[in-house]
Structures are given as structure tokens and as C-alpha cells.
N, C-alpha and C. Protein backbone atom coordinates (compact mmCIF):
# COMPACT_ATOMS: atom_id res chain seq x y z
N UNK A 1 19.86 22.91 0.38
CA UNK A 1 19.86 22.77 1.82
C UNK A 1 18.64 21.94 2.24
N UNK A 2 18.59 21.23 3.45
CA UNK A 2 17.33 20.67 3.54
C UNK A 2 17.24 20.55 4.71
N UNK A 3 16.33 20.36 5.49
CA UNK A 3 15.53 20.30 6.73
C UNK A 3 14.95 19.55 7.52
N UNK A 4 14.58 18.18 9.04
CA UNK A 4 13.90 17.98 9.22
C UNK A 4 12.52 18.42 9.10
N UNK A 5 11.33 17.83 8.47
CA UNK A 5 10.28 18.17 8.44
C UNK A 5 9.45 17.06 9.32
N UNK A 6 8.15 17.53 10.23
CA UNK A 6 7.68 16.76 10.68
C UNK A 6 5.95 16.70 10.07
N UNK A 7 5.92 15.64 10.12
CA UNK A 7 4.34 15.24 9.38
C UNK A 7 3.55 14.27 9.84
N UNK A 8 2.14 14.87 9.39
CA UNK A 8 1.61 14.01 10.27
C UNK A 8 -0.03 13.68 9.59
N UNK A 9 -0.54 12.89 9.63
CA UNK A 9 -1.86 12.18 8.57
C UNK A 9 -2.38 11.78 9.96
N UNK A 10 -3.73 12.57 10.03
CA UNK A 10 -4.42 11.43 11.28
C UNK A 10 -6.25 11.80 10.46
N UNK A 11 -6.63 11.25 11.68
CA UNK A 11 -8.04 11.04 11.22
C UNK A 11 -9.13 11.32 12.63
N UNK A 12 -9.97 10.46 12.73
CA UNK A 12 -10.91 11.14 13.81
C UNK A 12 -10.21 10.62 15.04
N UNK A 13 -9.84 9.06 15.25
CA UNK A 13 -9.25 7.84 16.34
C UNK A 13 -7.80 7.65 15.86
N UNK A 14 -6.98 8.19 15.15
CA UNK A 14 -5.78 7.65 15.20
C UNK A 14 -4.59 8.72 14.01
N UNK A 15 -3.65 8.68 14.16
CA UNK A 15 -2.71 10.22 13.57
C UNK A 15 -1.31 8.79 13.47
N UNK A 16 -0.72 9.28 12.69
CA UNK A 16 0.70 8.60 12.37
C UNK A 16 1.89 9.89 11.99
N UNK A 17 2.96 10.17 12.75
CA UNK A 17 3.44 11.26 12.57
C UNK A 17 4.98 10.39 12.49
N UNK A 18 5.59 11.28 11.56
CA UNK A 18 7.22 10.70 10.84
C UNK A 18 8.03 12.07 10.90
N UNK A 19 8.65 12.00 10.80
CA UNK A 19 9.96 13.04 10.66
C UNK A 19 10.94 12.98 9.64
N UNK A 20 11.33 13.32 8.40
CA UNK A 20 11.64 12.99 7.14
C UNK A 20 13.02 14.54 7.24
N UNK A 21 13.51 14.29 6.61
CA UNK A 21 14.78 15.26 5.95
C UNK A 21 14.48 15.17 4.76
N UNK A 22 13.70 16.64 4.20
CA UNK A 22 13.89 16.61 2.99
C UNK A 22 14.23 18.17 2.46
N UNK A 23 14.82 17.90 1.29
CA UNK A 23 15.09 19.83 0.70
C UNK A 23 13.96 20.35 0.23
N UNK A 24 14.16 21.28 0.12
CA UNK A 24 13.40 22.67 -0.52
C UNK A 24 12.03 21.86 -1.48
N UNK A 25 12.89 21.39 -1.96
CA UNK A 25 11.86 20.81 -3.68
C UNK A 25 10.94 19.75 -3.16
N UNK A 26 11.32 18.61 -2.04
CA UNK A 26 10.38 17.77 -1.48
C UNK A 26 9.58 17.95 -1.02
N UNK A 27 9.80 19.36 -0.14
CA UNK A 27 9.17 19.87 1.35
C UNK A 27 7.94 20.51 0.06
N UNK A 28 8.46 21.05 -1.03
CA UNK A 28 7.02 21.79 -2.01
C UNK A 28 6.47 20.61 -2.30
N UNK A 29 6.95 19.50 -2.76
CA UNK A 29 5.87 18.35 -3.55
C UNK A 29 4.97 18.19 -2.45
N UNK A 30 5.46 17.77 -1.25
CA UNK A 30 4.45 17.10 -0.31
C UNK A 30 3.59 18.07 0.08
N UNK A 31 3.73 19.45 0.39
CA UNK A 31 3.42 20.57 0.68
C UNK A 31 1.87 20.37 -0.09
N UNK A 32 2.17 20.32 -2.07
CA UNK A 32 0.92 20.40 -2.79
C UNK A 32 0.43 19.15 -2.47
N UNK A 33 0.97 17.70 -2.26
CA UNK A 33 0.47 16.96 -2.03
C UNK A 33 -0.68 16.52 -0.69
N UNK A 34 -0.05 17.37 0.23
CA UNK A 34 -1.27 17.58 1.58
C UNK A 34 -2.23 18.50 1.05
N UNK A 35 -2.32 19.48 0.64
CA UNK A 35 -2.92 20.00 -0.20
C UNK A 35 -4.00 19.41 -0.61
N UNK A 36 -3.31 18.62 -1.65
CA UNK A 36 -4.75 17.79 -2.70
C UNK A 36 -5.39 17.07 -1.53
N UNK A 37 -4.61 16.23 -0.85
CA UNK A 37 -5.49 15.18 0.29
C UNK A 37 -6.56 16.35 1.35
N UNK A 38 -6.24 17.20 1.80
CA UNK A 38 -6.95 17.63 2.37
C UNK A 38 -7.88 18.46 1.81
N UNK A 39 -7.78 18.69 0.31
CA UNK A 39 -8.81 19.10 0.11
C UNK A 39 -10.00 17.86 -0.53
N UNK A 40 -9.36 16.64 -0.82
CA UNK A 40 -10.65 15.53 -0.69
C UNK A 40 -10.88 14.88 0.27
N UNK A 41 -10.61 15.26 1.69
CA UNK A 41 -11.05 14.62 2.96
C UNK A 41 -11.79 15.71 3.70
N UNK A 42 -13.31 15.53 2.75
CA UNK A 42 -14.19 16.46 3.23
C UNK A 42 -14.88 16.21 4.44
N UNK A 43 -14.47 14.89 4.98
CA UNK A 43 -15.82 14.56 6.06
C UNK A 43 -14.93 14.61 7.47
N UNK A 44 -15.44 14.62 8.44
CA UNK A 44 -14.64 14.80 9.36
C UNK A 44 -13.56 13.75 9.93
N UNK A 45 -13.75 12.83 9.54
CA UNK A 45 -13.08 11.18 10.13
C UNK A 45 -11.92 10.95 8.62
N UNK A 46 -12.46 11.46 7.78
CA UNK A 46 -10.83 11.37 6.23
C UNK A 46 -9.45 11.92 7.27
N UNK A 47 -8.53 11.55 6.61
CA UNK A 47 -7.45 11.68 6.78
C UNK A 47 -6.76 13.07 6.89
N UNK A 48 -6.01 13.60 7.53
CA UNK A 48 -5.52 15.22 6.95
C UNK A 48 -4.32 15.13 7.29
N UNK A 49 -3.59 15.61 6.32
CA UNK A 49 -2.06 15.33 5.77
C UNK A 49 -1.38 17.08 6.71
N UNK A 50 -0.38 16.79 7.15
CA UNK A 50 0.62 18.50 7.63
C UNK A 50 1.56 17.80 7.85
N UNK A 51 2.36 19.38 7.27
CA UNK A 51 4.14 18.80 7.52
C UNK A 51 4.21 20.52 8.06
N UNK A 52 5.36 20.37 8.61
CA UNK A 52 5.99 21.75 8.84
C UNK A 52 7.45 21.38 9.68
N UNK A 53 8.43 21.99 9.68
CA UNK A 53 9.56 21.89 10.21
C UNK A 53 9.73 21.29 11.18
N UNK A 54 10.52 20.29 11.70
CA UNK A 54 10.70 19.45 12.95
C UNK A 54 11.02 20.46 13.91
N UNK A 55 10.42 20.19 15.09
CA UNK A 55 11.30 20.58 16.46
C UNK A 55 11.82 19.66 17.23
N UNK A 56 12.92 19.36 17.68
CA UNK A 56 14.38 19.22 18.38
C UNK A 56 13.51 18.14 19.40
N UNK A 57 12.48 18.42 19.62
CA UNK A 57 11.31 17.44 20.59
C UNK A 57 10.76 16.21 19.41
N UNK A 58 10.59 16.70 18.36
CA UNK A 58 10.23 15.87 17.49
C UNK A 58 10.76 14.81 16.89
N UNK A 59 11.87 15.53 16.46
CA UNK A 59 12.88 14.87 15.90
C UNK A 59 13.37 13.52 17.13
N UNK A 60 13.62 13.85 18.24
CA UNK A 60 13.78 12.63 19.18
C UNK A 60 13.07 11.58 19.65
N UNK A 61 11.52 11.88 19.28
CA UNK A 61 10.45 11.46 19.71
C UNK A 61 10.60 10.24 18.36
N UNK A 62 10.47 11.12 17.61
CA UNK A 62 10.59 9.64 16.03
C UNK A 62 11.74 8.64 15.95
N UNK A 63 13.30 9.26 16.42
CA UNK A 63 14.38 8.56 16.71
C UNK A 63 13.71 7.30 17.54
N UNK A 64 13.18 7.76 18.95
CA UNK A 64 12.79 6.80 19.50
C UNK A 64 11.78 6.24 19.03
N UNK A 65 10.88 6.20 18.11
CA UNK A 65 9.78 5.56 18.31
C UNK A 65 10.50 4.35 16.34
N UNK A 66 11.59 5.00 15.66
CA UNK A 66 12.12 4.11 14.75
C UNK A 66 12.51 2.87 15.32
N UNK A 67 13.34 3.34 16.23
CA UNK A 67 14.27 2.35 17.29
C UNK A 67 13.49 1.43 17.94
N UNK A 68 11.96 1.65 18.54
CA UNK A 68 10.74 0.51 19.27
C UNK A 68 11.00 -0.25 17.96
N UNK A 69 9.95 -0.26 17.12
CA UNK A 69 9.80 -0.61 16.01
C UNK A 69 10.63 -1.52 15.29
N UNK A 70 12.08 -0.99 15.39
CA UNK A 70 13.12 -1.82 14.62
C UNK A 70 13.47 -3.15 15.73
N UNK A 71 12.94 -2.93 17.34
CA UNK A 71 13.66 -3.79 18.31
C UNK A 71 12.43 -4.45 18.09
N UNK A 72 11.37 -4.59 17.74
CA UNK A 72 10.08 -5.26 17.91
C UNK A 72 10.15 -6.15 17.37
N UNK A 73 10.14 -5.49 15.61
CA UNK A 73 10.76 -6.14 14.54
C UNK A 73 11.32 -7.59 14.81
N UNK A 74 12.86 -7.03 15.50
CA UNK A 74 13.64 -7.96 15.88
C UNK A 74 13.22 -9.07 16.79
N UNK A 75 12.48 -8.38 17.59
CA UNK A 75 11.91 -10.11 18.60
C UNK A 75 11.10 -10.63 18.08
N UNK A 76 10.32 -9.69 17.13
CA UNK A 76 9.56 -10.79 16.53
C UNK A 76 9.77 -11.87 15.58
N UNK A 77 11.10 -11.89 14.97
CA UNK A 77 11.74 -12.83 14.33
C UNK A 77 12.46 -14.21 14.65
């Protein structure tokens, strides 16, 4: 079974947050993988990695913000 998960890496001035569908087994890799990152982003301005289940707000928020991105893309070509 698998799940929107929402995640998010920011730092002291700036955060980048995605919304991914992944199962059980992904949601653990990345899980240990925020993990390791946050435990070597000792200083306050490093990066810090979280995921946890999308909410229904989230999930639309990334829809839209794929969709900027992909139309940007496009004019910019």
C-alpha cells in the first residue's frame, strides 16, 4: 500500500517541500535517510530533512506549484 508523503529540507533562509507517493519500504529508506542528514546538520543554517504523511492541503499545494514550474518551463522555451 502506499501513501502521499510530504517532505521537506530547509535551512535557516529557504525550505523546498515535495509531496512524493511512496510505500511502506520508501517511506523507511528516506525515514533513515533524514535521519542520517539531520544528524550531520549540526549547525543551525545545515539543512534538515522531514517527511510525514501528506495532508489533502498539501498534496494540492505541490499539484499547483508542479504545474507553475512545468508552465514556466514552457515559456521559457
Amino acid at each position: 500500500m502506499s501513501a502521499d508523503y510530504y517532505i521537506t529540507l530547509s535551512g535557516c533562509d529557504d525550505k523546498t517541500e515535495i509531496v512524493l507517493n511512496l510505500d511502506e519500504a520508501q517511506a523507511d529508506v528516506l525515514r533513515k535517510f533524514a535521519s542520517r542528514i539531520n544528524e550531520r546538520s549540526g549547525f543551525e543554517c545545515q539543512p534538515k530533512m522531514k517527511i510525514a504523511e501528506a495532508t489533502q492541503r498539501q498534496i494540492e499545494a505541490d499539484t499547483q506549484a508542479v504545474a507553475a514550474a512545468a508552465n514556466e518551463k514552457e515559456t521559457q522555451s
